[in-house]
N, C-alpha and C. Protein backbone atom coordinates (compact mmCIF):
# COMPACT_ATOMS: atom_id res chain seq x y z
N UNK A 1 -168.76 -50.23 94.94
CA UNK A 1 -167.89 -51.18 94.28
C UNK A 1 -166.94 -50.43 93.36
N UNK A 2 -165.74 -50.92 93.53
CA UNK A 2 -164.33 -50.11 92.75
C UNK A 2 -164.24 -50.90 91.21
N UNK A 3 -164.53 -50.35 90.18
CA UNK A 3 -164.30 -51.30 88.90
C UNK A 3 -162.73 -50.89 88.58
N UNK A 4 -161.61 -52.27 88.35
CA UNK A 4 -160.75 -52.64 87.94
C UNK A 4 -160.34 -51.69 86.60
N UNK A 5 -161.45 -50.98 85.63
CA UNK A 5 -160.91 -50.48 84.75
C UNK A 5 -160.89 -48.78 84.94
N UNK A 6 -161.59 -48.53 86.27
CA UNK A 6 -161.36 -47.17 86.00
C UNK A 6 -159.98 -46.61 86.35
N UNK A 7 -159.39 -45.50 86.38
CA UNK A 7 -158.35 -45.11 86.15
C UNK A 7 -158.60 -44.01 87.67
N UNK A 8 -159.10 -43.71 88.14
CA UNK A 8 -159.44 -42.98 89.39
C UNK A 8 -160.24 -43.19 90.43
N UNK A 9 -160.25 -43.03 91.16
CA UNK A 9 -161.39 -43.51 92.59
C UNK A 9 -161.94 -42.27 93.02
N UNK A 10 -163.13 -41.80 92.99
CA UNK A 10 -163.05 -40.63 94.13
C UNK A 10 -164.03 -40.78 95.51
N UNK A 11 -163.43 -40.42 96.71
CA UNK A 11 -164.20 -40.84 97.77
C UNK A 11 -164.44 -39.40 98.22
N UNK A 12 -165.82 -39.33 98.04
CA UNK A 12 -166.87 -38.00 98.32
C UNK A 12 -167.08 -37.91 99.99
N UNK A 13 -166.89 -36.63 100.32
CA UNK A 13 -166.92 -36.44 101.35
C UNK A 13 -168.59 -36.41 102.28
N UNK A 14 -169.15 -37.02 101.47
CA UNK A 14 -170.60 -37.56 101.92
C UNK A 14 -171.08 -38.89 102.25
N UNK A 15 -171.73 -39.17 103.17
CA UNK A 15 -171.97 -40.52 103.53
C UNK A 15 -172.61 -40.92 103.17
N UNK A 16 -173.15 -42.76 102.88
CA UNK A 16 -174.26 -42.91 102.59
C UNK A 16 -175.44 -42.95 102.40
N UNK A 17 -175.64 -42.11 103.79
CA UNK A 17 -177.43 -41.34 103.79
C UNK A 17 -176.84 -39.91 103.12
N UNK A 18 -176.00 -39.57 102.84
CA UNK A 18 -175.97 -37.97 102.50
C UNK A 18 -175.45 -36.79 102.99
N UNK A 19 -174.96 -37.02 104.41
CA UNK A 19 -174.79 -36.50 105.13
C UNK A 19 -173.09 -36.31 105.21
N UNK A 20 -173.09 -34.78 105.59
CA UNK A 20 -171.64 -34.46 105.11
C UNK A 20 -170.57 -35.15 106.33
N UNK A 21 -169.10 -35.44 105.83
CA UNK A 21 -168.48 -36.01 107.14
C UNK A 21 -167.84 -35.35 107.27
N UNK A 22 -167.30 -35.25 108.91
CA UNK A 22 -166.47 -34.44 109.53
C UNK A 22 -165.82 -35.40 110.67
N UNK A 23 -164.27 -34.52 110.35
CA UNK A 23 -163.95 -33.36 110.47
C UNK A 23 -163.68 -32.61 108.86
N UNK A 24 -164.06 -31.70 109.36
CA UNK A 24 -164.01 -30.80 107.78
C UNK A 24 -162.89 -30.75 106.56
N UNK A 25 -161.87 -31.41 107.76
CA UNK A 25 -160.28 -31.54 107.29
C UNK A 25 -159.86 -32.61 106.37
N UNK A 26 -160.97 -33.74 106.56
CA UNK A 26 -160.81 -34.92 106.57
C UNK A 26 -159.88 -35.47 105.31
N UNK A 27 -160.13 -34.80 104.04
CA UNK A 27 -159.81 -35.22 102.87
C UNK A 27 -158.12 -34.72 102.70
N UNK A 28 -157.94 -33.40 103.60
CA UNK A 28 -156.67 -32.99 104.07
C UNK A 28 -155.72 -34.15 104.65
N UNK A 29 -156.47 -34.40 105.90
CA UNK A 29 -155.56 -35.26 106.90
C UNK A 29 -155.27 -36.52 106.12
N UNK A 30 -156.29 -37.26 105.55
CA UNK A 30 -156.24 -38.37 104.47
C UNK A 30 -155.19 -38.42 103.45
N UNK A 31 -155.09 -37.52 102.79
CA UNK A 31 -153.85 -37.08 101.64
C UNK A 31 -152.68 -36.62 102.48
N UNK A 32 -152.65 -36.04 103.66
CA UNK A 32 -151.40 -36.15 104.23
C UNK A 32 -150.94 -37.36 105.10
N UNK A 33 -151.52 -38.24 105.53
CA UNK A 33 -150.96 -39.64 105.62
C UNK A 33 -150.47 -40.41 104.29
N UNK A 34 -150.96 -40.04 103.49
CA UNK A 34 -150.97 -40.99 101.90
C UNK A 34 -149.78 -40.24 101.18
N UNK A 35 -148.94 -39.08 101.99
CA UNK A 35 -147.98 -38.26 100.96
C UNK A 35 -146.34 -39.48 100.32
N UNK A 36 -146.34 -40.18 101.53
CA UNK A 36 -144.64 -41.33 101.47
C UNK A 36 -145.33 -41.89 100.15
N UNK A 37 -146.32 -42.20 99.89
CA UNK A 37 -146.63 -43.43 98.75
C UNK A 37 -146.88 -42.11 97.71
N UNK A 38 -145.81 -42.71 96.71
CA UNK A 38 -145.54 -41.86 95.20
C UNK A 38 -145.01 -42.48 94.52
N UNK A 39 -144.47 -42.11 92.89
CA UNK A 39 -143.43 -43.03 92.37
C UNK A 39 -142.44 -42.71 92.62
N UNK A 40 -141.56 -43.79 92.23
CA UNK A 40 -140.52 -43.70 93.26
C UNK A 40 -140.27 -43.77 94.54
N UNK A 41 -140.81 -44.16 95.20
CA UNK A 41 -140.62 -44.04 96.66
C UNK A 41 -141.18 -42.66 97.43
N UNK A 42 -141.33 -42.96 98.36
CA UNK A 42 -140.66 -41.43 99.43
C UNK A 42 -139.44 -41.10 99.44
N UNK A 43 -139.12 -39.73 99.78
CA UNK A 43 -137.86 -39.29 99.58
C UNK A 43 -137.59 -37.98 100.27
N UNK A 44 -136.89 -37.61 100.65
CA UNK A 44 -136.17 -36.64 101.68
C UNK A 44 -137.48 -35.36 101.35
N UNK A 45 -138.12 -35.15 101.87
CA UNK A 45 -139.07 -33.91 101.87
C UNK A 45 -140.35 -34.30 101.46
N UNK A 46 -140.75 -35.50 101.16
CA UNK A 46 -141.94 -35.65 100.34
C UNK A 46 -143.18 -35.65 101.34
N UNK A 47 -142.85 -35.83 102.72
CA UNK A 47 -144.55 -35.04 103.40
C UNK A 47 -144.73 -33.84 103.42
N UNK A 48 -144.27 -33.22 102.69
CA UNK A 48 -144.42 -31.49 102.36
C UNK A 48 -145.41 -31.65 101.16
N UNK A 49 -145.48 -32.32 100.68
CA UNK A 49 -146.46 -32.09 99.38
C UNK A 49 -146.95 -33.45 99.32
N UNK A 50 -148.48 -33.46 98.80
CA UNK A 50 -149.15 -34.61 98.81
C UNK A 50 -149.03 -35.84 97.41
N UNK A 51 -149.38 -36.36 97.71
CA UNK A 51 -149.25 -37.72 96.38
C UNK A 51 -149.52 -37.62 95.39
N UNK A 52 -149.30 -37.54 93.82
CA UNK A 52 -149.63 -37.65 93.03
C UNK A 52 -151.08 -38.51 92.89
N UNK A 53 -150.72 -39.56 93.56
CA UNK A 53 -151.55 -40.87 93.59
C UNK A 53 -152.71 -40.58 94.91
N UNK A 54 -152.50 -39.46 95.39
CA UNK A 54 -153.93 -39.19 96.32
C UNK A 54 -154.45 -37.74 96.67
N UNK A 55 -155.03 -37.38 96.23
CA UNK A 55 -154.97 -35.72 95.98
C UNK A 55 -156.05 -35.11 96.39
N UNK A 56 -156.38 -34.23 97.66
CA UNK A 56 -157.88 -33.79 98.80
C UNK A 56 -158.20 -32.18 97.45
N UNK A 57 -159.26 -32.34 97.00
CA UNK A 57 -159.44 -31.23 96.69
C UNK A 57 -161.35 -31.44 96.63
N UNK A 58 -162.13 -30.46 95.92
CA UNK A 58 -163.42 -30.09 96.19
C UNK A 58 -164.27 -30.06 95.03
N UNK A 59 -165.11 -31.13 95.28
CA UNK A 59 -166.27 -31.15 94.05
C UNK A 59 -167.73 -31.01 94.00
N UNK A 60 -168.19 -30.40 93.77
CA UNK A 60 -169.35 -29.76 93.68
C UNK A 60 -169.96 -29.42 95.04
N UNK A 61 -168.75 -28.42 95.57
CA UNK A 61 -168.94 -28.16 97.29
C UNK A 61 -168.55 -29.20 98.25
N UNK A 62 -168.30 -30.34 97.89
CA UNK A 62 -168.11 -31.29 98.81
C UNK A 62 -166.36 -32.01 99.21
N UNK A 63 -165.58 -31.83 99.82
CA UNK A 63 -164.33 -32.43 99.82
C UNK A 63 -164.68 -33.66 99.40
N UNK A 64 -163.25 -34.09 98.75
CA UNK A 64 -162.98 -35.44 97.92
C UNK A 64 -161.65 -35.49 98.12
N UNK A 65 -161.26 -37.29 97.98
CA UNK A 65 -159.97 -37.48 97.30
C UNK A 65 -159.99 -38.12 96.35
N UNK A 66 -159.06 -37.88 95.37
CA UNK A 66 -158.99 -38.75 94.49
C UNK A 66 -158.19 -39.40 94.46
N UNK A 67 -158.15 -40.78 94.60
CA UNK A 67 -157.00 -41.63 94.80
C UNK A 67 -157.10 -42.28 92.86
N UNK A 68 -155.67 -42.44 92.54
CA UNK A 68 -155.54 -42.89 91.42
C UNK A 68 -155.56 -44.02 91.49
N UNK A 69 -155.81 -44.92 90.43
CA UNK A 69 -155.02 -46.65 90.35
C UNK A 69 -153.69 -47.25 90.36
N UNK A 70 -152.98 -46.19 90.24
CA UNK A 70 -151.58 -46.53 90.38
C UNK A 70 -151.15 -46.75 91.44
N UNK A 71 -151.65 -46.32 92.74
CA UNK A 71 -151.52 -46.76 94.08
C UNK A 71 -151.93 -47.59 94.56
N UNK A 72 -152.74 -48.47 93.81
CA UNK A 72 -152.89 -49.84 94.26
C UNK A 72 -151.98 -50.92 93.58
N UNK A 73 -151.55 -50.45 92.29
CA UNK A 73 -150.34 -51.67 91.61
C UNK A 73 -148.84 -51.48 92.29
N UNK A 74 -148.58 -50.04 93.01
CA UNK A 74 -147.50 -49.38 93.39
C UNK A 74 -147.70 -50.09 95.12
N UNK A 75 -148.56 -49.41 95.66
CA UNK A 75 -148.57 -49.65 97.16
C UNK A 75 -150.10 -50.57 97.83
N UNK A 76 -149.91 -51.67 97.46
CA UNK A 76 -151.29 -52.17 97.37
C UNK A 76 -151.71 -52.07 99.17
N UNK A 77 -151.18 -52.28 99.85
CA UNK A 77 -151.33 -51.85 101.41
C UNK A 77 -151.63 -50.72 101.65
N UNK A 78 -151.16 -49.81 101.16
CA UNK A 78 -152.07 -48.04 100.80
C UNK A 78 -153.09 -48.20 100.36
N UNK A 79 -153.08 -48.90 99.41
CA UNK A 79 -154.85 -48.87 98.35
C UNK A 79 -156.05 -48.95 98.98
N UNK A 80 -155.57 -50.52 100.13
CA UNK A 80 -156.58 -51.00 100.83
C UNK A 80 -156.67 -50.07 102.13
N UNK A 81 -155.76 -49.35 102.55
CA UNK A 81 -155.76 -48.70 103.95
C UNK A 81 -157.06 -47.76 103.40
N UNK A 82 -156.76 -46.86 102.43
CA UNK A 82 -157.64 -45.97 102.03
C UNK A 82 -158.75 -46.25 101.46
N UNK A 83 -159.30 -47.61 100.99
CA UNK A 83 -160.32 -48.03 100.64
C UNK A 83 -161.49 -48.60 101.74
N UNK A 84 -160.68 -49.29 102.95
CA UNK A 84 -160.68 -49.71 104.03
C UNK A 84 -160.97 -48.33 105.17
N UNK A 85 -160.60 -47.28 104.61
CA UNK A 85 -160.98 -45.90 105.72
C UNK A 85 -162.63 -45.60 104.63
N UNK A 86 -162.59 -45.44 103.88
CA UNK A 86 -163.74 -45.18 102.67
C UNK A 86 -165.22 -46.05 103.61
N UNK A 87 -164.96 -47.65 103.57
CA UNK A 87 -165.76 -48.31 103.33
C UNK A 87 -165.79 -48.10 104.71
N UNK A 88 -165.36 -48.04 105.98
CA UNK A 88 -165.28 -47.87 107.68
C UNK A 88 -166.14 -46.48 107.84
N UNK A 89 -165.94 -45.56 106.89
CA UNK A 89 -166.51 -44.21 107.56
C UNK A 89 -167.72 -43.93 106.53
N UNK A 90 -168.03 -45.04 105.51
CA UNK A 90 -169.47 -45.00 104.91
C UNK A 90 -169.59 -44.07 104.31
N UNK A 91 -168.20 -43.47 103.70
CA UNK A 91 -168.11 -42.76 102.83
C UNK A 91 -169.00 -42.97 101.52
N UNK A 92 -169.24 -42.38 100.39
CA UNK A 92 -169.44 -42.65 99.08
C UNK A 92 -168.55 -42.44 98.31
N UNK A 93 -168.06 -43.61 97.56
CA UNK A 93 -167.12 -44.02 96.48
C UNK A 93 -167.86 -43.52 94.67
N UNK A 94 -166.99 -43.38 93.96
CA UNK A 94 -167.29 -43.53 92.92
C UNK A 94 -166.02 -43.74 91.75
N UNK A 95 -166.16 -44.22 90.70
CA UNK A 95 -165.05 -44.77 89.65
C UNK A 95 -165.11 -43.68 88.80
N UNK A 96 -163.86 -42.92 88.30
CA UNK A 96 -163.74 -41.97 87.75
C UNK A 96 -162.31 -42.24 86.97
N UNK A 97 -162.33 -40.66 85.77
CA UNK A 97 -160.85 -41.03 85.46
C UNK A 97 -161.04 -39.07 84.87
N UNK A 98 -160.35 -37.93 85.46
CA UNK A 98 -160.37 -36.44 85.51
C UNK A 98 -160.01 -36.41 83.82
N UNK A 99 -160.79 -35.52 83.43
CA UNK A 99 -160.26 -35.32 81.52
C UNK A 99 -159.67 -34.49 81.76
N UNK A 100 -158.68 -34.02 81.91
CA UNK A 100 -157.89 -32.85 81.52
C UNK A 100 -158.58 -31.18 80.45
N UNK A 101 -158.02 -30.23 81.07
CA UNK A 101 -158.81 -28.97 80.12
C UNK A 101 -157.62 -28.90 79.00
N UNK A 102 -157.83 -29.28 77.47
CA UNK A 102 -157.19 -28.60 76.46
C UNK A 102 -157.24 -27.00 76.16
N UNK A 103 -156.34 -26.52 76.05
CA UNK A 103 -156.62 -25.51 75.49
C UNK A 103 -156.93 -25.55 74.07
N UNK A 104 -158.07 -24.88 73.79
CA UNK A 104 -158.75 -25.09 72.21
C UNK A 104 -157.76 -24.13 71.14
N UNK A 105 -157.22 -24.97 69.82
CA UNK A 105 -156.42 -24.49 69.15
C UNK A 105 -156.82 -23.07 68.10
N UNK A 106 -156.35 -22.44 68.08
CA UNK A 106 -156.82 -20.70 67.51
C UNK A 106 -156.86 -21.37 65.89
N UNK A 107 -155.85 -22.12 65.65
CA UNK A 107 -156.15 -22.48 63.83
C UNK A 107 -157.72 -23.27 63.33
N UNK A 108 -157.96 -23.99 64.57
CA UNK A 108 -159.20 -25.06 64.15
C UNK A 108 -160.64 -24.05 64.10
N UNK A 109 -161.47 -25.04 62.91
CA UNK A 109 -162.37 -24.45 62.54
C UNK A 109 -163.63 -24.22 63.94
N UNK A 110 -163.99 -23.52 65.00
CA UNK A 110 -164.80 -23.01 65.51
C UNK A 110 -164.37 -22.68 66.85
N UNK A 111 -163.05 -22.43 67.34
CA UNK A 111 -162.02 -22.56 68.26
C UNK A 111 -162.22 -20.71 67.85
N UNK A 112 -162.45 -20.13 69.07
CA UNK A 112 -162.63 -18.33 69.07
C UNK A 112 -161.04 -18.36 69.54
N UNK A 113 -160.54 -16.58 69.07
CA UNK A 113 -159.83 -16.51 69.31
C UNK A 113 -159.65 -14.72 69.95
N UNK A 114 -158.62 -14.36 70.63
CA UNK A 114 -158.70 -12.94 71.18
C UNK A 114 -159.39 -11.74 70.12
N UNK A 115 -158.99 -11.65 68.90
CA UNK A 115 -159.08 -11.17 67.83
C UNK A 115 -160.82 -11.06 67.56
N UNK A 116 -160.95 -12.51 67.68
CA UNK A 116 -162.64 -13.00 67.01
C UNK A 116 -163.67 -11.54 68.36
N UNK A 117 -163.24 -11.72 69.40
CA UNK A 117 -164.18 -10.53 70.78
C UNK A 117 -163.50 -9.14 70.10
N UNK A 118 -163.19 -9.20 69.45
CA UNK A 118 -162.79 -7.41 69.45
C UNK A 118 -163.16 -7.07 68.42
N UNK A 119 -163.43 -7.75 67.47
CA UNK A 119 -163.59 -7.19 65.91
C UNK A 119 -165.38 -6.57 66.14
N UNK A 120 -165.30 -5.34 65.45
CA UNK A 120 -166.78 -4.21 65.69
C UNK A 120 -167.61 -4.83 64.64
C-alpha cells in the first residue's frame, strides 16, 4: 500500500516471496520508458537521461526505482503505469522520502575537521 504522504515510492527489485526479479535490467528498462515524464514536459533530447521523477539505482544489493510523488500529480497515467507494472510483477513496494548527505559544518561544535586527523 502507497501512503499519500510519503514523498517517494521505492519498488525493490524483489518479489513477494523474496526472490530476486529478472531481467537484471529491469529497473534500467523501467526508468528508460519513464524518461518523457519530467517537469516541464519532454523535450528535444530528454530520453538520453532518465527522470527526475523515476530514477533505477541499487539498494542494499538489490535494483530499485524510485519513483517520486510528483509524478503522480504531474503525470498521473505514468504513476499508475508504474504502480500497475509494481503490483503485475509482485514486486515489493515501500514509502520512502531519500535524506540527502549534508556536509557537516567545520565551525559547529563536534563536526571534525582536516586539521582535527593531523594534529600529533
Amino acid at each position: 500500500m502507497v501512503s499519500p504522504t510519503s514523498q517517494e515510492v521505492f519498488i525493490l527489485g524483489l518479489t513477494q516471496n523474496g526472490k530476486t526479479f529478472r531481467p537484471s535490467d529491469w529497473a534500467e528498462r523501467l526508468a528508460g520508458v519513464m524518461s518523457q515524464f519530467r517537469p516541464g514536459g519532454a523535450r528535444r533530447g530528454s530520453h538520453l537521461g532518465y527522470s527526475p521523477w523515476c530514477v533505477p539505482t541499487t539498494m542494499n544489493g538489490a535494483k530499485c526505482v524510485i519513483v517520486k510523488r510528483d509524478l503522480q500529480l504531474h503525470e498521473p497515467m505514468a504513476w499508475d503505469f508504474v504502480m500497475n507494472f509494481a503490483r503485475d510483477n509482485g514486486l515489493q513496494t515501500t514509502d520512502a522520502c531519500l535524506i540527502p548527505e549534508v556536509p557537516l559544518d567545520p565551525g559547529k561544535p563536534g563536526a571534525s575537521t582536516a586539521s582535527d586527523t593531523t594534529k600529533a
